[in-house]
N, C-alpha and C. Protein backbone atom coordinates (compact mmCIF):
# COMPACT_ATOMS: atom_id res chain seq x y z
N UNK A 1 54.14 20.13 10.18
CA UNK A 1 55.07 21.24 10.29
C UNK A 1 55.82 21.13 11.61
N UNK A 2 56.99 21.30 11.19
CA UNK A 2 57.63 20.93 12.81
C UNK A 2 57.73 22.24 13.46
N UNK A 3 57.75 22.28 14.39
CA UNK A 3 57.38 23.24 15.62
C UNK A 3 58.47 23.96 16.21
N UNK A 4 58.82 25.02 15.58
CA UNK A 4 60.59 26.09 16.49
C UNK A 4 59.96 26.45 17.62
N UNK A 5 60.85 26.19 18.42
CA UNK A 5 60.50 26.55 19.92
C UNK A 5 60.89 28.12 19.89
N UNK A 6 60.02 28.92 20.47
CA UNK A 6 60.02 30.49 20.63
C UNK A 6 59.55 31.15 19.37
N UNK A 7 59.33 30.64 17.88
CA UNK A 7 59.17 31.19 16.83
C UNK A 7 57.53 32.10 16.97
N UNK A 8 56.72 31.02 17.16
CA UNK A 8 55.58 31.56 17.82
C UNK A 8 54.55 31.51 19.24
N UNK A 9 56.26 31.81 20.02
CA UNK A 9 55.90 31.46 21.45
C UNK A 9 54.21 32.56 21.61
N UNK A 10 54.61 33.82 21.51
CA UNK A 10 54.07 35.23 22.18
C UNK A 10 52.84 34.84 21.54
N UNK A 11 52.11 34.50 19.81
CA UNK A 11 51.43 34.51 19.17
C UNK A 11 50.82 33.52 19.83
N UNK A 12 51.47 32.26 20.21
CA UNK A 12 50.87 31.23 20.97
C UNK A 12 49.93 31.58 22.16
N UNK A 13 50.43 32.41 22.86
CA UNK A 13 49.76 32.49 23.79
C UNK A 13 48.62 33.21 24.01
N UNK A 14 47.99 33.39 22.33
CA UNK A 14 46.62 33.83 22.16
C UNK A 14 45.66 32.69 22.05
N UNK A 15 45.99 31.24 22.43
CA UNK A 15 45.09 30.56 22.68
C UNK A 15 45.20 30.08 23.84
N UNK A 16 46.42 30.72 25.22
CA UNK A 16 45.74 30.60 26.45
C UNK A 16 44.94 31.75 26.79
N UNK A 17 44.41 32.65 26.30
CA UNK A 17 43.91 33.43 26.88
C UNK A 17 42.64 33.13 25.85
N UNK A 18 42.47 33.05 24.87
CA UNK A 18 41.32 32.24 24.43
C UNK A 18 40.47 31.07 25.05
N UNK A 19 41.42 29.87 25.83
CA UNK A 19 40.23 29.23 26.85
C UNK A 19 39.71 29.88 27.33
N UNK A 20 40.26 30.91 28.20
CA UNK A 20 39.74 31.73 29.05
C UNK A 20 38.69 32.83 28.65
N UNK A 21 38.71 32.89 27.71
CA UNK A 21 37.97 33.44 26.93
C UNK A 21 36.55 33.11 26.06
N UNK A 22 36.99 32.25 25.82
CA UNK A 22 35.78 31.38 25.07
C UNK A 22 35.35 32.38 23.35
N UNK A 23 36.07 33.22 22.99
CA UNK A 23 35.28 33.95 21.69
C UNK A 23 36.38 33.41 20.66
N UNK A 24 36.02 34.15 19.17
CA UNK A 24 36.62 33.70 18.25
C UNK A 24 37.77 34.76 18.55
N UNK A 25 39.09 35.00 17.81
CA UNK A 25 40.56 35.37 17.72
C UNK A 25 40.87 36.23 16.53
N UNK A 26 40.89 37.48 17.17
CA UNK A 26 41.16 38.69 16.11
C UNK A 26 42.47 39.70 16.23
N UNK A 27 43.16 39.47 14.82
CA UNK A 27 44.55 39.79 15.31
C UNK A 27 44.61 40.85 14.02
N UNK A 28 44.73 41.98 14.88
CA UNK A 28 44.60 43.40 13.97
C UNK A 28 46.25 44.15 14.68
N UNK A 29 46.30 45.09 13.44
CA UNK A 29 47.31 46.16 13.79
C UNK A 29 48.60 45.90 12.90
N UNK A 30 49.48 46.97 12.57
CA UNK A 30 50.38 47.04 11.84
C UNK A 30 51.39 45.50 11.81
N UNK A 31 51.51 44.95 12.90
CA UNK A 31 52.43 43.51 12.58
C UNK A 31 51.53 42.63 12.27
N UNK A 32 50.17 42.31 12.31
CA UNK A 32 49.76 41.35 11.56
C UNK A 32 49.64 41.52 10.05
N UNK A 33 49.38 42.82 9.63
CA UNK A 33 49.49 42.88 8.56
C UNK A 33 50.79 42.64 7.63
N UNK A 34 51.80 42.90 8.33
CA UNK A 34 52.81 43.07 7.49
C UNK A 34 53.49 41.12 7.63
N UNK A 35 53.28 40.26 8.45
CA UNK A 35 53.11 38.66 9.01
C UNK A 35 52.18 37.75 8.22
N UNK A 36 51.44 38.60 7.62
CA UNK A 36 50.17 37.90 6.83
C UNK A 36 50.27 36.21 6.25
N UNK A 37 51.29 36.72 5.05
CA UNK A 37 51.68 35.51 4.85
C UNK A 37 52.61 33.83 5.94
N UNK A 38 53.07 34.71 6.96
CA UNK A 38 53.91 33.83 8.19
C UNK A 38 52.88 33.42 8.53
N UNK A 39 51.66 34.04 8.84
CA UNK A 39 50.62 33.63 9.57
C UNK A 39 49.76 32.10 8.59
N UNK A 40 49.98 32.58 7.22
CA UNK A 40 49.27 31.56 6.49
C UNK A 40 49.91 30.03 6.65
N UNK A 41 51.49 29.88 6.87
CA UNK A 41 52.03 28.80 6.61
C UNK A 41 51.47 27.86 7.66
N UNK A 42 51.10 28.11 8.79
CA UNK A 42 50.47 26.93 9.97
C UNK A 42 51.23 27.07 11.15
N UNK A 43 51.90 28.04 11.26
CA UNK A 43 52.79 28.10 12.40
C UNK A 43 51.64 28.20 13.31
N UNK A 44 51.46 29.67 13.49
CA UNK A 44 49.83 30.07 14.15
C UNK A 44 49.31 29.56 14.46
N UNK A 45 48.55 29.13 13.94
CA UNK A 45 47.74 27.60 14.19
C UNK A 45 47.64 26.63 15.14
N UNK A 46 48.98 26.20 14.48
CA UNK A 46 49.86 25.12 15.28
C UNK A 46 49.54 25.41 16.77
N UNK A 47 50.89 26.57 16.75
CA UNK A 47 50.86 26.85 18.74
C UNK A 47 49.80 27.54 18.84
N UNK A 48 48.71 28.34 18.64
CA UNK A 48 47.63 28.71 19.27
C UNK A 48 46.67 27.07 19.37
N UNK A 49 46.94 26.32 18.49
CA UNK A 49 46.32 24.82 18.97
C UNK A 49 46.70 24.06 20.12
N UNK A 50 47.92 23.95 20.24
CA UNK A 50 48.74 23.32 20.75
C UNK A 50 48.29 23.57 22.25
N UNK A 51 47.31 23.17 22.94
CA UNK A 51 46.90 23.12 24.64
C UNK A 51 46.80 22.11 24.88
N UNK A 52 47.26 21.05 25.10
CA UNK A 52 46.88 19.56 25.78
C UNK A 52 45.60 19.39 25.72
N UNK A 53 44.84 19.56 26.83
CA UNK A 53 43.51 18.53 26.87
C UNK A 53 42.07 19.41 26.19
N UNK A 54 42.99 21.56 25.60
CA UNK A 54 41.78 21.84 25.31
C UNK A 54 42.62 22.04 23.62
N UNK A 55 43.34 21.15 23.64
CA UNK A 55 43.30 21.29 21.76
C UNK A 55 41.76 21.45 21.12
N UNK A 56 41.34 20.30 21.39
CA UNK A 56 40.36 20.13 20.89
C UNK A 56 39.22 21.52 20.43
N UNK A 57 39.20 22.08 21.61
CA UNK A 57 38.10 22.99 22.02
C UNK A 57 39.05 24.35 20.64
N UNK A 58 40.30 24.72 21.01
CA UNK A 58 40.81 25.60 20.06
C UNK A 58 40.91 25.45 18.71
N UNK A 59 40.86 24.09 18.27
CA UNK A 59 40.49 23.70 16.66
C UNK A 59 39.18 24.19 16.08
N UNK A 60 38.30 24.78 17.13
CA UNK A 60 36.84 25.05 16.81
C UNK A 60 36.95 26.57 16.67
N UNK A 61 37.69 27.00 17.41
CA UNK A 61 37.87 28.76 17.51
C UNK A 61 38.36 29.22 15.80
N UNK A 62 37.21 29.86 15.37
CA UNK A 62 38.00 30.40 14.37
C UNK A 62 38.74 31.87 14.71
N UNK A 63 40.48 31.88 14.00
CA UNK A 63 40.70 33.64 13.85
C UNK A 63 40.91 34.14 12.55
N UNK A 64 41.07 35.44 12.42
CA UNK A 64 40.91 36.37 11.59
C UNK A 64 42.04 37.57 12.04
N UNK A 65 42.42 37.88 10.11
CA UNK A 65 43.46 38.77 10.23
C UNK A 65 42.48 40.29 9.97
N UNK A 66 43.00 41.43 10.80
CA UNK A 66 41.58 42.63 9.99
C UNK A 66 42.85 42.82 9.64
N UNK A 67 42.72 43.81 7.93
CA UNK A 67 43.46 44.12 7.18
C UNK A 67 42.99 46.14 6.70
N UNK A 68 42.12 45.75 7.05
CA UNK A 68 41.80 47.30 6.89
C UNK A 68 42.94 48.30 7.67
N UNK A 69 42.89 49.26 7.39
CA UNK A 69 44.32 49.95 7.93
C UNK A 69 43.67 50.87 8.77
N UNK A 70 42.57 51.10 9.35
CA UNK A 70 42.63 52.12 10.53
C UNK A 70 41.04 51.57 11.09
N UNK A 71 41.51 50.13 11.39
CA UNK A 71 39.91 49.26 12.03
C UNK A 71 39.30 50.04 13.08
N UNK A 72 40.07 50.85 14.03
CA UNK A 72 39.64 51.54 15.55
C UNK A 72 38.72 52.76 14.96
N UNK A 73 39.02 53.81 13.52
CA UNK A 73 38.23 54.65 13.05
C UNK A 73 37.40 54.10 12.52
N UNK A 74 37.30 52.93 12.18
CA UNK A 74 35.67 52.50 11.47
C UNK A 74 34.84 52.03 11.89
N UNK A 75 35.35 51.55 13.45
CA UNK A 75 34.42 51.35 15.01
C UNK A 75 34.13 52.45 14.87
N UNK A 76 35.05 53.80 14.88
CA UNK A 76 33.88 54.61 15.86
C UNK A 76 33.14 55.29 14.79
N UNK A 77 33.42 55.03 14.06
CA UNK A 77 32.66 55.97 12.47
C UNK A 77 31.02 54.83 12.67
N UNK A 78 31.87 53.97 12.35
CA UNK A 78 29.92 53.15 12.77
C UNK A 78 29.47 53.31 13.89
N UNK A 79 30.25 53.64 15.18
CA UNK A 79 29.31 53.58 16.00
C UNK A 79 28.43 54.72 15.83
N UNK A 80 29.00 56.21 15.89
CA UNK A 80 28.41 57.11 15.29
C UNK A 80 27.48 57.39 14.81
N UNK A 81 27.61 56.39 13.68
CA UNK A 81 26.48 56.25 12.87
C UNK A 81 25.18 55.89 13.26
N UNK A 82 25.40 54.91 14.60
CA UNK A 82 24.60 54.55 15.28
C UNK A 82 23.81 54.89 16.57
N UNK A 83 24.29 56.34 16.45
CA UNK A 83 23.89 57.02 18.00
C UNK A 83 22.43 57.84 17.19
C-alpha cells in the first residue's frame, strides 16, 4: 500500500508514543467508530508500524477498535460492581 504523506500522520503517531509505552493500542470514541472501515484497509498499520529500528517491536503490539458506544460508563458500571 503506498503511503500518503499526512493521511495518517496524527493516527501514526500512536506508535511513537507506544514505544514509549510498551502496552497494546486502544482506539475508542466517536471517530474511530465512524473510520472503522479506513482503519481496516492498512493505512493504520502501516504508519503506526512505520519506526525505523523499532518496526519490528510495533508489528508485535496488537490494537483494537472498542465499538461499544459509551466504553467510559461500562468502566465505571464494572467498577462499581466491584467495590
Amino acid at each position: 500500500m503506498p503511503y500518503r504523506a499526512g493521511r495518517w500522520w496524527s493516527l501514526g503517531q500512536a506508535g511513537d508514543s507506544q514505544v514509549r509505552a510498551g502496552l497494546g493500542r486502544y482506539l475508542a470514541g466517536g471517530v474511530a467508530g465512524k473510520i472503522l472501515p479506513r482503519l481496516a484497509d492498512g493505512g493504520f498499520r502501516y504508519a503506526f508500524e512505520r519506526k525505523g529500528r523499532h518496526t519490528a517491536f510495533l508489528q508485535r503490539v496488537p490494537t483494537y477498535v472498542i465499538t461499544h458506544p459509551q466504553p467510559g460508563l461500562m468502566g465505571a458500571a464494572i467498577a462499581a460492581l466491584r467495590l
